[in-house]
Each structure stands twice: as structure tokens, then as C-alpha cells.
C-alpha atoms as a PDB file:
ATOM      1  CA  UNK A   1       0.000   0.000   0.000  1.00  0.00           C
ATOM      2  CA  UNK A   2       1.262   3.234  -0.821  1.00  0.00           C
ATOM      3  CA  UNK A   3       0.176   6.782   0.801  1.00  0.00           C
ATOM      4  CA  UNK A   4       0.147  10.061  -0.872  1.00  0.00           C
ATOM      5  CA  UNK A   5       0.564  12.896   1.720  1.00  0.00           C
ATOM      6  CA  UNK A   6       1.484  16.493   1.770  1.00  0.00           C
ATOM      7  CA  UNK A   7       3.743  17.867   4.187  1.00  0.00           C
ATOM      8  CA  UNK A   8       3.646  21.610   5.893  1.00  0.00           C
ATOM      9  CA  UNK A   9       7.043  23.251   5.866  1.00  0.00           C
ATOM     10  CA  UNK A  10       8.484  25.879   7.964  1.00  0.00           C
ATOM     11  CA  UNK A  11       7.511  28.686   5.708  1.00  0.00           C
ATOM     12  CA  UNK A  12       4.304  27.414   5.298  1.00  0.00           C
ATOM     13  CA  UNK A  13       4.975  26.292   1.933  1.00  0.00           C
ATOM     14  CA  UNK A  14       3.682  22.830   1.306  1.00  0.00           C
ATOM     15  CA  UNK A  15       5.612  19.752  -0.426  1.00  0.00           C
ATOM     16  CA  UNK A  16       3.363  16.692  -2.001  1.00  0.00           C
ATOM     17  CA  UNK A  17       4.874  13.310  -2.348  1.00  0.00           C
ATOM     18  CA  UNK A  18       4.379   9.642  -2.102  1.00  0.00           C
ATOM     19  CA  UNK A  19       5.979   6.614   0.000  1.00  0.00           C
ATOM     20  CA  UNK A  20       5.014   3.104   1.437  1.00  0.00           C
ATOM     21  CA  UNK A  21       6.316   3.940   5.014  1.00  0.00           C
ATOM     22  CA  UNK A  22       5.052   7.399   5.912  1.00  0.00           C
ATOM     23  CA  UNK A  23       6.992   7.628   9.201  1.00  0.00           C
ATOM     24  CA  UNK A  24      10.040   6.501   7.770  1.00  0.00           C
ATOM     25  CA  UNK A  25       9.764   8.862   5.017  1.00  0.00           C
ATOM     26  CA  UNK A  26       8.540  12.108   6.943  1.00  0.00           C
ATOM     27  CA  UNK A  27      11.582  11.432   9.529  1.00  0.00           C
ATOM     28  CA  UNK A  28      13.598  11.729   6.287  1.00  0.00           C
ATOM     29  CA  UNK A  29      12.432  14.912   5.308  1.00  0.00           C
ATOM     30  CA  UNK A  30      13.194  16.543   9.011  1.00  0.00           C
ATOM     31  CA  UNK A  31      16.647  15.140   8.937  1.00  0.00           C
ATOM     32  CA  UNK A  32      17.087  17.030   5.297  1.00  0.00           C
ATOM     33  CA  UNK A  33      17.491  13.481   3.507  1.00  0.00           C
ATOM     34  CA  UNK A  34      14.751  12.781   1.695  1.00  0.00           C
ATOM     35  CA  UNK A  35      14.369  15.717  -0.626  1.00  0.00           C
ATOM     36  CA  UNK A  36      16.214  18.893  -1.938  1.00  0.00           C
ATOM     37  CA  UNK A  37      13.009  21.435  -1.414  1.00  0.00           C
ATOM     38  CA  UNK A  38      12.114  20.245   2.328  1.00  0.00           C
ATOM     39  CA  UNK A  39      15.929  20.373   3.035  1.00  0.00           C
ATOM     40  CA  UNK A  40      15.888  24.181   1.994  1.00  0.00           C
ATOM     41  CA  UNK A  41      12.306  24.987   3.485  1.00  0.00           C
ATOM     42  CA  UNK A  42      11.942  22.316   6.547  1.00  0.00           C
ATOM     43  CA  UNK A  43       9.308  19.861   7.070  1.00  0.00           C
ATOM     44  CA  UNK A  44       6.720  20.970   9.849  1.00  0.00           C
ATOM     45  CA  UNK A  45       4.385  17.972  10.167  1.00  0.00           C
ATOM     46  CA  UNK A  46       1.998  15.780   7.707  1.00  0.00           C
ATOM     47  CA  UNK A  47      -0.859  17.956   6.835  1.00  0.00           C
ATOM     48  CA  UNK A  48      -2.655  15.441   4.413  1.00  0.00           C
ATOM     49  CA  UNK A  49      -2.288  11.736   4.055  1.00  0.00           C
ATOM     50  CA  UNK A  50      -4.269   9.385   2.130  1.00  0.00           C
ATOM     51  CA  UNK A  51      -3.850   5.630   1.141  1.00  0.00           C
ATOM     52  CA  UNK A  52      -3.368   4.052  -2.899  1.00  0.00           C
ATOM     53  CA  UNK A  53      -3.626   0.851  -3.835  1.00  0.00           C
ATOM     54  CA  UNK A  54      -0.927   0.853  -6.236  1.00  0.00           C
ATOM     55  CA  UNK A  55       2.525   2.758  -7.083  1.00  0.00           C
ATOM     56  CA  UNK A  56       0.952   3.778 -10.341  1.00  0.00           C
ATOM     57  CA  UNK A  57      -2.683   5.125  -8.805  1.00  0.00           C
ATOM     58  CA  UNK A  58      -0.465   6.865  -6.011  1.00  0.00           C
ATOM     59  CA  UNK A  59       1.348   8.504  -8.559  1.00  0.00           C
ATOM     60  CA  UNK A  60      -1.800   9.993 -10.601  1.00  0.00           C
ATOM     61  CA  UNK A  61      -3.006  10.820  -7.314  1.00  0.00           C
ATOM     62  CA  UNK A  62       0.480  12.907  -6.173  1.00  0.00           C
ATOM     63  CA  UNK A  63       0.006  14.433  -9.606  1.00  0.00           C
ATOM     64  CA  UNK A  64      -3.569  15.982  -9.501  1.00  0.00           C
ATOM     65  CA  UNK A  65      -2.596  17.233  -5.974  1.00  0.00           C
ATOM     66  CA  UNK A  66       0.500  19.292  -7.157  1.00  0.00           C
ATOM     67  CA  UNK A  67      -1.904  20.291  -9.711  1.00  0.00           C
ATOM     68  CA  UNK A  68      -4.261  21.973  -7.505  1.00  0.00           C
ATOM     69  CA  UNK A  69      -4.288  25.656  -6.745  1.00  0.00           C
ATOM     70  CA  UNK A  70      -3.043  26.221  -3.265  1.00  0.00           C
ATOM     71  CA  UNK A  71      -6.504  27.182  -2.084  1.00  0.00           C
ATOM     72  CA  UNK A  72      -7.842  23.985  -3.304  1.00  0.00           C
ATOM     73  CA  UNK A  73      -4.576  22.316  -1.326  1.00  0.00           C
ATOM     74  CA  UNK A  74      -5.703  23.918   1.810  1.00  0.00           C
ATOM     75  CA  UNK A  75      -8.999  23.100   1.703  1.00  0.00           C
ATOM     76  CA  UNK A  76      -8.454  19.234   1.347  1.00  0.00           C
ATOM     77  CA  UNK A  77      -6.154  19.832   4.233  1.00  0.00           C
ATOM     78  CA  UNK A  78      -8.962  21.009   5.954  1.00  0.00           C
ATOM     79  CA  UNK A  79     -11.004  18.236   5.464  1.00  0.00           C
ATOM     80  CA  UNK A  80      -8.315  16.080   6.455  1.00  0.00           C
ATOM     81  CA  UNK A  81      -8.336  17.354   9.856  1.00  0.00           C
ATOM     82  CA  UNK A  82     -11.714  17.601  10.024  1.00  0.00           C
ATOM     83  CA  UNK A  83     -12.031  13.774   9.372  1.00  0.00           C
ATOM     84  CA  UNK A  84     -13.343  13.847   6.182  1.00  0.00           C
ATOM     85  CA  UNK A  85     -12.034  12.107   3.082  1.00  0.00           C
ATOM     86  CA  UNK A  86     -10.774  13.161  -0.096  1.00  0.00           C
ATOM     87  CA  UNK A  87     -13.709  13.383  -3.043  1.00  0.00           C
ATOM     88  CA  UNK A  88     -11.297  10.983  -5.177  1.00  0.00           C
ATOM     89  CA  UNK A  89     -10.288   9.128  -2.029  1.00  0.00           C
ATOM     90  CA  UNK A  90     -14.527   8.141  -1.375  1.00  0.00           C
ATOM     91  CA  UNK A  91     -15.171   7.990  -4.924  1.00  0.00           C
ATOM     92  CA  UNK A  92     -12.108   5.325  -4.906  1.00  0.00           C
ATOM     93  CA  UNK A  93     -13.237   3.445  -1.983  1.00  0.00           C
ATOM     94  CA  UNK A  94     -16.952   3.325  -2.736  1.00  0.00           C
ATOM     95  CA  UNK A  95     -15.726   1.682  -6.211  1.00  0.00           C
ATOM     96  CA  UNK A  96     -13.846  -0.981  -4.584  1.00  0.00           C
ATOM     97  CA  UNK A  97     -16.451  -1.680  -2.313  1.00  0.00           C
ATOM     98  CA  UNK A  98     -18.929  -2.338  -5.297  1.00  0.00           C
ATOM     99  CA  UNK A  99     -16.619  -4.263  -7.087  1.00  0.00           C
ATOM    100  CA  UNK A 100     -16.633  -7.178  -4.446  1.00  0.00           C
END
């Protein structure tokens, strides 16, 4: 399983990217290691996470996301916190549910 997730950084910029071991990966980016633009703008804590089924579906997923306006990036955050899922994420999961 692989997650798509979007970190905060110090500046309040935001950095989208995907893994298979989100705790292992997010460590990386506060020790600088795991990526060039967290490195130079620090990585704050996980803002958005959401699971993919596959490497390829995580990847379309990471690449709508860094598509979005960041107004549009926010507001899924907000979502997130609230508990809510992603449209694509329910949309996804209702499918797969169906499908059974």
C-alpha cells in the first residue's frame, strides 16, 4: 500500500509526495534526507495523508494534488483534519467496495 501525503514546511509552503512507510519517510524529510526542497524549506508535520492501492494510482493521485491551486490544497487539508475524506479518495473506496 502506498500513501500520498502532503507535508507543511516551515515557511508554510507545502511539499506533495508519495511513500510506502510514511513515518520513515517524513523522519527523512526533518533530517534534510529525503528531498532537496524540504531540506531548503523544513518539514513541519503531515498535513494530508491518504492511502493508494498501487505505485501507479499513487502517482496519478500525487500528480492531480500538485496540480491543484493552493486554495484547493488547503482546503483538502482542511477536510483532512476535520475527518473527512478526499472526493477521489470516497469515490475510490466506494468503487472498490462495489466491485466485491
Amino acid at each position: 500500500m502506498y500513501a500520498v501525503y502532503i507535508i507543511e514546511c516551515a515557511d508554510g509552503t507545502l511539499y506533495t509526495g508519495i511513500t510506502t512507510d510514511l513515518p520513515r519517510r517524513f523522519a527523512q524529510h526533518q533530517a534534510g534526507t529525503a528531498a532537496k526542497y524540504t531540506r531548503a524549506h523544513g518539514a513541519r508535520r503531515i498535513a494530508y495523508q491518504e492511502e493508494a492501492p498501487s505505485r501507479s494510482a499513487a502517482l496519478v493521485r500525487e500528480a492531480a494534488i500538485k496540480k491543484l491551486p493552493r486554495r484547493e490544497k488547503l482546503a483538502l487539508i482542511g477536510r483532512f483534519r476535520r475527518g473527512g475524506r478526499a472526493p477521489e479518495q470516497a469515490a475510490h473506496e466506494h468503487a472498490t467496495e462495489h466491485a466485491q
